[in-house]
C-alpha atoms as a PDB file:
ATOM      1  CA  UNK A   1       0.346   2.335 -23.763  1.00  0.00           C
ATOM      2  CA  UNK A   2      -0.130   3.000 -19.979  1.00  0.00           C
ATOM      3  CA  UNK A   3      -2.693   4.589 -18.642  1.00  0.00           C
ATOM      4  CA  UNK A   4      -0.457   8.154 -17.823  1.00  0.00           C
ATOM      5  CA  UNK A   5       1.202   7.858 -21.395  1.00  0.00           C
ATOM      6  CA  UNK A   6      -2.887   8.447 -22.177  1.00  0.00           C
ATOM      7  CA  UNK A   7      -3.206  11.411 -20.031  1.00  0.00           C
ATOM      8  CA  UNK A   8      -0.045  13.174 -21.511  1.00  0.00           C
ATOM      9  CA  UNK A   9      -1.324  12.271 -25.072  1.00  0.00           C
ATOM     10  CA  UNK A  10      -4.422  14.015 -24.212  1.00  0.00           C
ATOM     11  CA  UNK A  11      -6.829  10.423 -24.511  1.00  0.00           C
ATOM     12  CA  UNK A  12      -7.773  10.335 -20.973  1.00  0.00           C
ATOM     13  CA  UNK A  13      -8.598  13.638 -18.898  1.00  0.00           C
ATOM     14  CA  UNK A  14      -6.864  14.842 -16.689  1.00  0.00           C
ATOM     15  CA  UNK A  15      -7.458  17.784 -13.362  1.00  0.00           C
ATOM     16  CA  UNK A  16      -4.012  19.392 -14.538  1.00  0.00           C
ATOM     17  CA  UNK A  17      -2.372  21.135 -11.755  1.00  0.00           C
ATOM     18  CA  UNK A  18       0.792  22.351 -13.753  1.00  0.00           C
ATOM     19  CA  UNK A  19       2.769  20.768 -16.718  1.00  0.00           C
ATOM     20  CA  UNK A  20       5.892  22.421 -18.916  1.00  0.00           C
ATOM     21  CA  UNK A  21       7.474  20.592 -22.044  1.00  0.00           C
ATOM     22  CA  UNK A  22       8.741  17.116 -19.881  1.00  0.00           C
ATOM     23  CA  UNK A  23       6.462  17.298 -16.504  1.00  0.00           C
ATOM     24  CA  UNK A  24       2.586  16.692 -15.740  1.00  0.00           C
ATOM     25  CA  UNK A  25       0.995  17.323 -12.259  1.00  0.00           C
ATOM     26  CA  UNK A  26      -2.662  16.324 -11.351  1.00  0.00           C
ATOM     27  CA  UNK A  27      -4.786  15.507  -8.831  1.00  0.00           C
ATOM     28  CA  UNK A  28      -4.936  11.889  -8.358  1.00  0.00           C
ATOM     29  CA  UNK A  29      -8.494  10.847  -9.251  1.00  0.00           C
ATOM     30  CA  UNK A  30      -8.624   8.161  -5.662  1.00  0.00           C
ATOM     31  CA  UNK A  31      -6.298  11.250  -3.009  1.00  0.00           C
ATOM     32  CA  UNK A  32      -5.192   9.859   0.572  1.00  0.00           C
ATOM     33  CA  UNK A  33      -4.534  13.913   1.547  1.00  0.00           C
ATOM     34  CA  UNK A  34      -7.027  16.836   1.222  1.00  0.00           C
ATOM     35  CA  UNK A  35      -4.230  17.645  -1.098  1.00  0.00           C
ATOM     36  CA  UNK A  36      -2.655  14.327  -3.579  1.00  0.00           C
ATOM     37  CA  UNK A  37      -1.393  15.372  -7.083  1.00  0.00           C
ATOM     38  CA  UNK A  38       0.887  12.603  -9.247  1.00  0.00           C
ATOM     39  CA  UNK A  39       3.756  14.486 -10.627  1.00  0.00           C
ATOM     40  CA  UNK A  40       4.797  12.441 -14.030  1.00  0.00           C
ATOM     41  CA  UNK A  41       7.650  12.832 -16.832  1.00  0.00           C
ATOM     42  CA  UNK A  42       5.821  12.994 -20.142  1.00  0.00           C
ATOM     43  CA  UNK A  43       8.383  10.066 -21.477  1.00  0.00           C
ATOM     44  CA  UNK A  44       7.491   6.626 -20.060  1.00  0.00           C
ATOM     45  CA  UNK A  45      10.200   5.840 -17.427  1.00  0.00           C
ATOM     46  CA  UNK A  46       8.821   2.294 -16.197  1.00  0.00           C
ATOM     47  CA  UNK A  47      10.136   3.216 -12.574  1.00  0.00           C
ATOM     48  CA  UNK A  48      12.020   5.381 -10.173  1.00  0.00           C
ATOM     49  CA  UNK A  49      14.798   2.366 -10.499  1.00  0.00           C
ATOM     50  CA  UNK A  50      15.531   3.562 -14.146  1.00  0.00           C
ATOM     51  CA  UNK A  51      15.527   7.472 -13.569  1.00  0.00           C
ATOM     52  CA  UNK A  52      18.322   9.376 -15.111  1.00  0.00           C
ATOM     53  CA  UNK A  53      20.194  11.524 -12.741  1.00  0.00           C
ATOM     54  CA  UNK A  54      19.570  14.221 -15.543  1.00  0.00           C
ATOM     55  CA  UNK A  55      15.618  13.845 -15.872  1.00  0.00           C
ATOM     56  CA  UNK A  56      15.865  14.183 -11.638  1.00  0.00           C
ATOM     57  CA  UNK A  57      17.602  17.412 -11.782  1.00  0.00           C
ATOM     58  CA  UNK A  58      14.920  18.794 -14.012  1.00  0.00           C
ATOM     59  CA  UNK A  59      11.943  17.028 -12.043  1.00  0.00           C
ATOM     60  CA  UNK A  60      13.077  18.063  -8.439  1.00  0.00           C
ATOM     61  CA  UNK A  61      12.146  22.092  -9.234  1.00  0.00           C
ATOM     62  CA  UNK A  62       9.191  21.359 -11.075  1.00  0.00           C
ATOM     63  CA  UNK A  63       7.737  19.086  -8.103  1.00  0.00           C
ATOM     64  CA  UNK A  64       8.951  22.256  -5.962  1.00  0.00           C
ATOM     65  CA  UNK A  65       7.309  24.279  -7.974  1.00  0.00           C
ATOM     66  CA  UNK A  66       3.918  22.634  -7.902  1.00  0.00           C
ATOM     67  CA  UNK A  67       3.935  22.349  -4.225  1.00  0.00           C
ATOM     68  CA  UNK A  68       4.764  26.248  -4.384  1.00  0.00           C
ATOM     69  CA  UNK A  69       1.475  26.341  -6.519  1.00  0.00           C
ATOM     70  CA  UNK A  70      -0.482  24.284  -4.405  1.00  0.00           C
ATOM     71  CA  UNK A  71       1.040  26.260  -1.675  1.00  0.00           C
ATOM     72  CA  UNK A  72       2.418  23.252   0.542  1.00  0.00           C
ATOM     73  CA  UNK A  73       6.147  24.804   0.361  1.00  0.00           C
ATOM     74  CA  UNK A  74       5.807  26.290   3.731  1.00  0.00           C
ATOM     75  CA  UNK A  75       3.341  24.066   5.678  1.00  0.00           C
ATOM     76  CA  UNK A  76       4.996  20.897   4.380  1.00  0.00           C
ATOM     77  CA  UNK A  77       3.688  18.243   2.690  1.00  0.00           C
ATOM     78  CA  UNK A  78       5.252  14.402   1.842  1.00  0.00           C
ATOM     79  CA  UNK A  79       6.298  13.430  -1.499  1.00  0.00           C
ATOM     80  CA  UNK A  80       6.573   9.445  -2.314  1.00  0.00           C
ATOM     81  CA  UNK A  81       7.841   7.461  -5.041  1.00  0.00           C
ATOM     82  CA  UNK A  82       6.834   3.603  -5.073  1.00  0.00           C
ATOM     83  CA  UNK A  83       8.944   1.742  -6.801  1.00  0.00           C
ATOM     84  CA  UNK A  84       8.309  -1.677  -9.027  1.00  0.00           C
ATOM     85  CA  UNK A  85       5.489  -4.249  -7.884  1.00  0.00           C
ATOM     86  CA  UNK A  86       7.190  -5.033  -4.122  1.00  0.00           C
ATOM     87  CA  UNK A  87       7.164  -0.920  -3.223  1.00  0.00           C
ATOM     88  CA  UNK A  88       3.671  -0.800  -3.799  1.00  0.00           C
ATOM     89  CA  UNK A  89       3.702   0.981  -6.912  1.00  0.00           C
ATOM     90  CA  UNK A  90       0.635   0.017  -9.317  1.00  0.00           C
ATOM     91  CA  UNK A  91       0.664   2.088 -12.400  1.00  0.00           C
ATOM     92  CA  UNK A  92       4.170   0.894 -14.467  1.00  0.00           C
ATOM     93  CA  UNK A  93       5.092   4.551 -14.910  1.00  0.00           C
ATOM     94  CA  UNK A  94       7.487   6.842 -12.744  1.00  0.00           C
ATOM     95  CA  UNK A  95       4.980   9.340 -10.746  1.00  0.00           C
ATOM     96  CA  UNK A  96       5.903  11.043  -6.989  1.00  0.00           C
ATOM     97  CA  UNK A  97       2.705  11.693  -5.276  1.00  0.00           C
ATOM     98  CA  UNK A  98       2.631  15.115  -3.482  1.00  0.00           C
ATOM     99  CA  UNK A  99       0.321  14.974   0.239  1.00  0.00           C
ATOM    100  CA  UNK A 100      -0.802  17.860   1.794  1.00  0.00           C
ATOM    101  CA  UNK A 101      -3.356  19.912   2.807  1.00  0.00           C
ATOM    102  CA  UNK A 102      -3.642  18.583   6.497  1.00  0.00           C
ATOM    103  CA  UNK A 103      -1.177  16.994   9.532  1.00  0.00           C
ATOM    104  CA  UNK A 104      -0.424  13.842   7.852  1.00  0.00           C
ATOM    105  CA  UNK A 105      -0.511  10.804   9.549  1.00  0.00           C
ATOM    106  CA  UNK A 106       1.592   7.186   8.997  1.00  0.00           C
ATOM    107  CA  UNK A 107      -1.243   4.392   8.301  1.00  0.00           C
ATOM    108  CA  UNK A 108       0.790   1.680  10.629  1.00  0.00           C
ATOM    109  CA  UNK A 109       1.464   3.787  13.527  1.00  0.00           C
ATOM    110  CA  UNK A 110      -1.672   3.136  16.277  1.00  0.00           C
ATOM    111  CA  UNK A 111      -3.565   6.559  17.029  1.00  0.00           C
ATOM    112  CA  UNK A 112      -1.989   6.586  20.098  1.00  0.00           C
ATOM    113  CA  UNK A 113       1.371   6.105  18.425  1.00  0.00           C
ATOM    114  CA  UNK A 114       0.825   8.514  15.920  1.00  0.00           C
ATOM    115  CA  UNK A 115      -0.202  11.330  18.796  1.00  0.00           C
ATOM    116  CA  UNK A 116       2.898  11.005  19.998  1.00  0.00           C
ATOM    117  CA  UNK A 117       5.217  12.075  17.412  1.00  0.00           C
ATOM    118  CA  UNK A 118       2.985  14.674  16.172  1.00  0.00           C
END
């Protein structure tokens, strides 16, 4: 069982954010942003490869929702999904992580470069 299956089961704690009867948001326990929650279906989808076009319709609100809670829906905020081994993604279960809080900034862009487009 992977380590989010745990936190939906209730094994491993969690700072919940918001969660109905399929979704779990909480703040990631190592954030990048003032603001980084993982949004997660409660079912084990390995990766955002092997998404349903169903669960996605019922995931995009609730991720709207949360950053409505978190009150990002206005300023902004980015919302990522790493996908399988090459796209970065480390834990083997689907999870967008919501950034906010601040301006953010792209990591490969030079300061200068990143003053620039902001």
């Amino acid at each position: 069982m992977c380590i989010f299956c745990k936190i939906v089961q209730g094994e491993i704690p969690c700072n919940k954010v918001h969660e109905n009867d399929e979704f779990l948001a909480f703040h990631d326990v190592n954030p990048k942003a003032p603001i980084h929650i993982l949004v997660i279906p409660k079912k084990h989808i390995d990766k955002f490869q092997n998404v349903t076009p169903e669960l996605m319709a019922k995931m995009t609100p609730f991720i709207q929702e949360v950053a409505k809670i978190l009150e990002l829906d206005q300023r902004g905020y980015r919302l990522i999904v790493n996908n399988g081994e090459d796209g970065g993604q480390e834990v083997m279960h689907l999870h967008f992580h919501i950034l906010g809080g601040t301006k953010l900034l792209w990591p490969q862009l030079t300061p200068d470069e990143n003053k620039k487009y902001l």
